[in-house]
N, C-alpha and C. Protein backbone atom coordinates (compact mmCIF):
# COMPACT_ATOMS: atom_id res chain seq x y z
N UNK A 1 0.85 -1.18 0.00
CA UNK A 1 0.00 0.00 0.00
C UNK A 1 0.89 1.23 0.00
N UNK A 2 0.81 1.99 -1.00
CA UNK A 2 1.52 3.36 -1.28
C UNK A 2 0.97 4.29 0.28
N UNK A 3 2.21 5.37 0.59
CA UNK A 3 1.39 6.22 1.95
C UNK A 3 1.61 7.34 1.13
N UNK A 4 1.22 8.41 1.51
CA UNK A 4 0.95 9.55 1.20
C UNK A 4 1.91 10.46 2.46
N UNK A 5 2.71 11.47 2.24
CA UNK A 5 3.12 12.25 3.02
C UNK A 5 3.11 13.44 3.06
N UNK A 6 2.42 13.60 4.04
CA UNK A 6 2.22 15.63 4.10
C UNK A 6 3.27 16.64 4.20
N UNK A 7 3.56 17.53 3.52
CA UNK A 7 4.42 18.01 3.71
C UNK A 7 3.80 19.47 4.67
N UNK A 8 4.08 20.06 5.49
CA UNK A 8 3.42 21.11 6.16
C UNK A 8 4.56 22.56 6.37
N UNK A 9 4.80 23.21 5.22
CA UNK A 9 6.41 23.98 4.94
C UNK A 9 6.43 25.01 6.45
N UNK A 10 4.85 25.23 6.94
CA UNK A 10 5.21 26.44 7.83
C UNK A 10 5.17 25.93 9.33
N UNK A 11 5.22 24.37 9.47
CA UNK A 11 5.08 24.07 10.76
C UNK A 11 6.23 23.88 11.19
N UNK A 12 6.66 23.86 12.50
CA UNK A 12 7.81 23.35 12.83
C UNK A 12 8.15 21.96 12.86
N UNK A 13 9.45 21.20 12.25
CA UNK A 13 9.15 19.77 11.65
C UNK A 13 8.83 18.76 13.09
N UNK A 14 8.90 19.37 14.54
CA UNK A 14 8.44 18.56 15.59
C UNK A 14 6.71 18.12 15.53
N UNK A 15 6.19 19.19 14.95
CA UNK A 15 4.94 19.00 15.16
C UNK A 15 4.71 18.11 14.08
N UNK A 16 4.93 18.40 12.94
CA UNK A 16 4.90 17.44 11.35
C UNK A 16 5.15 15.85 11.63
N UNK A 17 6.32 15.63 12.68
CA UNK A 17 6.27 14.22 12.84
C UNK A 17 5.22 13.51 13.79
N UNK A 18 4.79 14.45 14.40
CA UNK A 18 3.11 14.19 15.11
C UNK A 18 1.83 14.12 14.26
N UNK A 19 2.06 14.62 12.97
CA UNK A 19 0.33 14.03 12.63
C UNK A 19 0.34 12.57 12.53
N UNK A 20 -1.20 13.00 12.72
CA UNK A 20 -1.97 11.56 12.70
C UNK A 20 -2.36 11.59 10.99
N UNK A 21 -3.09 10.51 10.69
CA UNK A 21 -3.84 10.64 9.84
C UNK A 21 -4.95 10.62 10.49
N UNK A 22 -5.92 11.06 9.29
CA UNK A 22 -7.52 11.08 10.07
C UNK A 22 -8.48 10.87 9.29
N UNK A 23 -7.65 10.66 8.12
CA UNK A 23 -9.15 10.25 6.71
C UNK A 23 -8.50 8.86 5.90
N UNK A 24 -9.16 8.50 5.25
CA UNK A 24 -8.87 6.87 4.70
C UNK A 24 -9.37 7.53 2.95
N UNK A 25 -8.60 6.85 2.30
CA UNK A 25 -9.09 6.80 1.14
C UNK A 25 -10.10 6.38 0.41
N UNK A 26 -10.62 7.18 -0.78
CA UNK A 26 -11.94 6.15 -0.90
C UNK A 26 -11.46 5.44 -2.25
N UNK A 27 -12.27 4.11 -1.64
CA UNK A 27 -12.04 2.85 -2.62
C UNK A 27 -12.15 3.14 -4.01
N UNK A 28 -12.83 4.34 -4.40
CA UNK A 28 -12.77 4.57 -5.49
C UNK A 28 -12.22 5.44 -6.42
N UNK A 29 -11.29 6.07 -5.30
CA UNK A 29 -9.81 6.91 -5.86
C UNK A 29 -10.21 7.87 -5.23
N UNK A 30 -8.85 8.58 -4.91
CA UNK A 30 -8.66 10.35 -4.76
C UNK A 30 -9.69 11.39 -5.78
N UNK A 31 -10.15 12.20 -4.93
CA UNK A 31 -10.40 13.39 -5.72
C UNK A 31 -9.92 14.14 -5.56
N UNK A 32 -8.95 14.53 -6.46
CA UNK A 32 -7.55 15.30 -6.32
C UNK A 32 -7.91 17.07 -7.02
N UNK A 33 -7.45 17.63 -5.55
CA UNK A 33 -7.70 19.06 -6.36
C UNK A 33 -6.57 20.21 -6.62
N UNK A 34 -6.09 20.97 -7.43
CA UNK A 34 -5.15 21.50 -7.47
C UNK A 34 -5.51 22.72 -7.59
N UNK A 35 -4.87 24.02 -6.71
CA UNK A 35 -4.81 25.14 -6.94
C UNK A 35 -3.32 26.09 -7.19
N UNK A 36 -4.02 26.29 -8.62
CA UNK A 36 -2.32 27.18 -9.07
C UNK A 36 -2.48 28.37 -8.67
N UNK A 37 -1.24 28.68 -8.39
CA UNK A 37 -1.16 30.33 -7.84
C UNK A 37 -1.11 31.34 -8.66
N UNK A 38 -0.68 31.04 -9.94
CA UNK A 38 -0.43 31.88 -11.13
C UNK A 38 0.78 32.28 -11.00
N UNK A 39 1.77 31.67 -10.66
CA UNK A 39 3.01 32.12 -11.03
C UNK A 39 3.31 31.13 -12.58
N UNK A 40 4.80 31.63 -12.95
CA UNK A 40 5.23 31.31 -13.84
C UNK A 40 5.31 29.86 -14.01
N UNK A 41 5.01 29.12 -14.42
CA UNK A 41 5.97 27.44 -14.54
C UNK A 41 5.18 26.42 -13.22
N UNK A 42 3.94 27.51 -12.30
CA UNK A 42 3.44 26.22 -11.50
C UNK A 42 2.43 25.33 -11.98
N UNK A 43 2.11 25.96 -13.59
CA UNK A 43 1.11 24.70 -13.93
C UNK A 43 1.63 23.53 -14.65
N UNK A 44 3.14 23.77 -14.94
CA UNK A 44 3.81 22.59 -15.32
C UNK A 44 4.34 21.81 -14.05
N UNK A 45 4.92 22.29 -12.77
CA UNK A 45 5.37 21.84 -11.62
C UNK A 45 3.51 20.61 -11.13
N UNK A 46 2.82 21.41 -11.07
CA UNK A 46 1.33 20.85 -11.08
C UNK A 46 0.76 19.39 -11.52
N UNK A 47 1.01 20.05 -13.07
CA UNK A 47 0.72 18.69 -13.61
C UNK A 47 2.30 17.69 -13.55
N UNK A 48 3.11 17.79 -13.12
CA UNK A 48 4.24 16.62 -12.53
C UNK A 48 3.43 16.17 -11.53
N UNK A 49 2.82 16.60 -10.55
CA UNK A 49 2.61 16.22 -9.44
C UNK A 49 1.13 15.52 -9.70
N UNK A 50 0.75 15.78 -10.68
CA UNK A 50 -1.00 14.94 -10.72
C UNK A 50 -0.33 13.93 -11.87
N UNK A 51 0.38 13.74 -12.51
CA UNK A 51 1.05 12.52 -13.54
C UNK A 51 1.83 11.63 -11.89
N UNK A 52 2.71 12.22 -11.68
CA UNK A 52 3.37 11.08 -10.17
C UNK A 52 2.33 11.05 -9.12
N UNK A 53 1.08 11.25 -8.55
CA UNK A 53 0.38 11.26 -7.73
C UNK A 53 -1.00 9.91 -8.60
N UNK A 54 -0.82 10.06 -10.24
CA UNK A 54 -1.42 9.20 -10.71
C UNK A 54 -0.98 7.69 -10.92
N UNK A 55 0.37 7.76 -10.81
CA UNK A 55 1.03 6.79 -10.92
C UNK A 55 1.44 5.70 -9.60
N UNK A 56 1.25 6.11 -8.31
CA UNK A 56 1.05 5.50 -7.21
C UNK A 56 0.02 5.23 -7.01
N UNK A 57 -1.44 6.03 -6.90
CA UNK A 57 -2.79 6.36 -6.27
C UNK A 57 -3.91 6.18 -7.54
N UNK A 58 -4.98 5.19 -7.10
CA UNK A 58 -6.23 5.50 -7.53
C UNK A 58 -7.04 7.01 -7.92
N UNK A 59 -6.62 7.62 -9.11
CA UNK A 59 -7.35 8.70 -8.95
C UNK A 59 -8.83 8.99 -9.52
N UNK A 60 -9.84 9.14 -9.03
CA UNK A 60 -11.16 9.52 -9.53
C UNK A 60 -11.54 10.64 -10.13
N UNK A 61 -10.58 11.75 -10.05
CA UNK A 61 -11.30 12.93 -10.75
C UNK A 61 -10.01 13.99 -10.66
N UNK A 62 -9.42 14.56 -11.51
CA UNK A 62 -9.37 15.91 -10.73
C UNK A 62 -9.60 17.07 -11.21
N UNK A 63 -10.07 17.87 -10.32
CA UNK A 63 -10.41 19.46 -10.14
C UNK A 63 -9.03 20.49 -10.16
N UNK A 64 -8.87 21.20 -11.04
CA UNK A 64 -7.91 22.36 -11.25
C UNK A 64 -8.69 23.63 -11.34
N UNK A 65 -7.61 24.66 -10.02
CA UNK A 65 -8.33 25.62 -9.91
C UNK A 65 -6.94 26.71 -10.32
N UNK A 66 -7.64 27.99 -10.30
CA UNK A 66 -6.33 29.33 -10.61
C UNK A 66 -6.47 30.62 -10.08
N UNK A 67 -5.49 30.38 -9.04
CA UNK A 67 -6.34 31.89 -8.23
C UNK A 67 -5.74 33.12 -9.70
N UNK A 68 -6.57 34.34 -9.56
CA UNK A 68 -6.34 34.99 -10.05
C UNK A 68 -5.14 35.86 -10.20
N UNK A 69 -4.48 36.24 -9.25
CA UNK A 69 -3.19 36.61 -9.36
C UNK A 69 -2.29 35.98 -8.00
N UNK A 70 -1.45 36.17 -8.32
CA UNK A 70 -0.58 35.17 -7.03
C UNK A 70 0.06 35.95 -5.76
N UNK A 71 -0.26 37.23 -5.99
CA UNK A 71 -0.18 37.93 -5.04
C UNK A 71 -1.53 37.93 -3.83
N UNK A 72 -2.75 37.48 -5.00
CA UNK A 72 -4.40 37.68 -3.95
C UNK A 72 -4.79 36.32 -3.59
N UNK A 73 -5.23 36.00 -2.46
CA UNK A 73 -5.69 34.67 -1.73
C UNK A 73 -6.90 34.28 -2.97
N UNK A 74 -6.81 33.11 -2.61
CA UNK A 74 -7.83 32.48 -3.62
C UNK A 74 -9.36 33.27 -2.97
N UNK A 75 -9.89 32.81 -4.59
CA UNK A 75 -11.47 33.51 -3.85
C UNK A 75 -12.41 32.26 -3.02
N UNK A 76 -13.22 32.47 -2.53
CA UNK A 76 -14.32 31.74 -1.49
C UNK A 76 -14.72 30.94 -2.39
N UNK A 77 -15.36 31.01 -3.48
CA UNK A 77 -15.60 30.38 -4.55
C UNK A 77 -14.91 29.11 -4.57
N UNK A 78 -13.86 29.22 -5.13
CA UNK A 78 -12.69 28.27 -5.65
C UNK A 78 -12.32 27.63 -4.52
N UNK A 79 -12.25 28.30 -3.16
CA UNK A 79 -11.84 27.45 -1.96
C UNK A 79 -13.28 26.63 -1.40
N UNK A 80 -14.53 27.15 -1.80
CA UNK A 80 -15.58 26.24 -1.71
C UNK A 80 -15.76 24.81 -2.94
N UNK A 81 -15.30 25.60 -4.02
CA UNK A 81 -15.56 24.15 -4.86
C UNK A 81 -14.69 23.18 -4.34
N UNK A 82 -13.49 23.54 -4.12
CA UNK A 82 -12.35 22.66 -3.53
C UNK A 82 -12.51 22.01 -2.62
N UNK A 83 -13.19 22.24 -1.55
CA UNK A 83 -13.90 22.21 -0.84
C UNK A 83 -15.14 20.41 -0.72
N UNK A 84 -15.77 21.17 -1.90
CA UNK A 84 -16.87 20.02 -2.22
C UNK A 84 -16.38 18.95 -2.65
N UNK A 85 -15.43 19.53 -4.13
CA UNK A 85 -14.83 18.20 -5.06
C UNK A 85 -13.87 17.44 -4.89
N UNK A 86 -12.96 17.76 -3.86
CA UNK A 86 -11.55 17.41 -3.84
C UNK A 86 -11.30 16.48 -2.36
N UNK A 87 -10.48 15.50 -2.05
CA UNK A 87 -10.52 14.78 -1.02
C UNK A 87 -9.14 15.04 -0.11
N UNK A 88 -7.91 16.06 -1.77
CA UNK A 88 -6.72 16.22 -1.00
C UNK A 88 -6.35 17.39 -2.13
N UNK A 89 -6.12 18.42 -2.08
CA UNK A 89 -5.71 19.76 -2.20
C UNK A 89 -4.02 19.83 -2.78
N UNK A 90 -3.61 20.25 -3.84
CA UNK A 90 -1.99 20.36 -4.05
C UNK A 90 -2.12 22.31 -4.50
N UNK A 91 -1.53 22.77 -3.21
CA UNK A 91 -0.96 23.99 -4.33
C UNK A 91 0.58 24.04 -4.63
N UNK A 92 0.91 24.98 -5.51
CA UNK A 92 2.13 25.00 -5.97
C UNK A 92 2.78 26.37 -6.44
N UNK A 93 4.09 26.73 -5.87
CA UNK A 93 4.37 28.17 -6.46
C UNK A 93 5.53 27.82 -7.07
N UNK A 94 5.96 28.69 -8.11
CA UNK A 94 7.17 28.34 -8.95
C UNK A 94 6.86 29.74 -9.98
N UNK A 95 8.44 29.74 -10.26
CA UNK A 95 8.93 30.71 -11.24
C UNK A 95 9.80 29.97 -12.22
């Protein structure tokens, strides 16, 4: 069985080796959601990560979102669809 590992960049790595998990996969794949930031080169960094995330993991769907500029938080919108459709969230920044 493939694991999945969280990466958490702003926690301190003591706490990171303390999560738990707390959700199980569903038998019928990930609903994988991605939000690009709109920088340069993160929708190619992106789709690496939904091609290698497809290649370990059952995936059922995924949802790609784009905040509008990468300086402004995503809108409510996009963090609600994400929200609904998605079972595990990838964002990504790159230049």
């Amino acid at each position: 069985m493939a694991k999945i590992q969280l990466v958490v960049p702003d926690a301190p790595i003591e706490e990171v080796a303390q999560l738990k998990a707390s959700r199980t996969l569903r038998a019928d794949g990930i609903r994988l959601g991605i939000l690009d930031n709109s920088k340069g080169n993160a929708d190619h960094l992106l789709n690496m990560i939904i091609e290698g995330v497809k290649k370990d993991f059952k995936v059922s769907s995924v949802v790609m979102t784009r905040k509008p500029a990468s300086s402004r938080p995503a809108t409510e919108e996009v963090l609600d669809q994400l929200a609904r459709e998605a079972d595990l969230v990838v964002s990504a920044m790159a230049d």
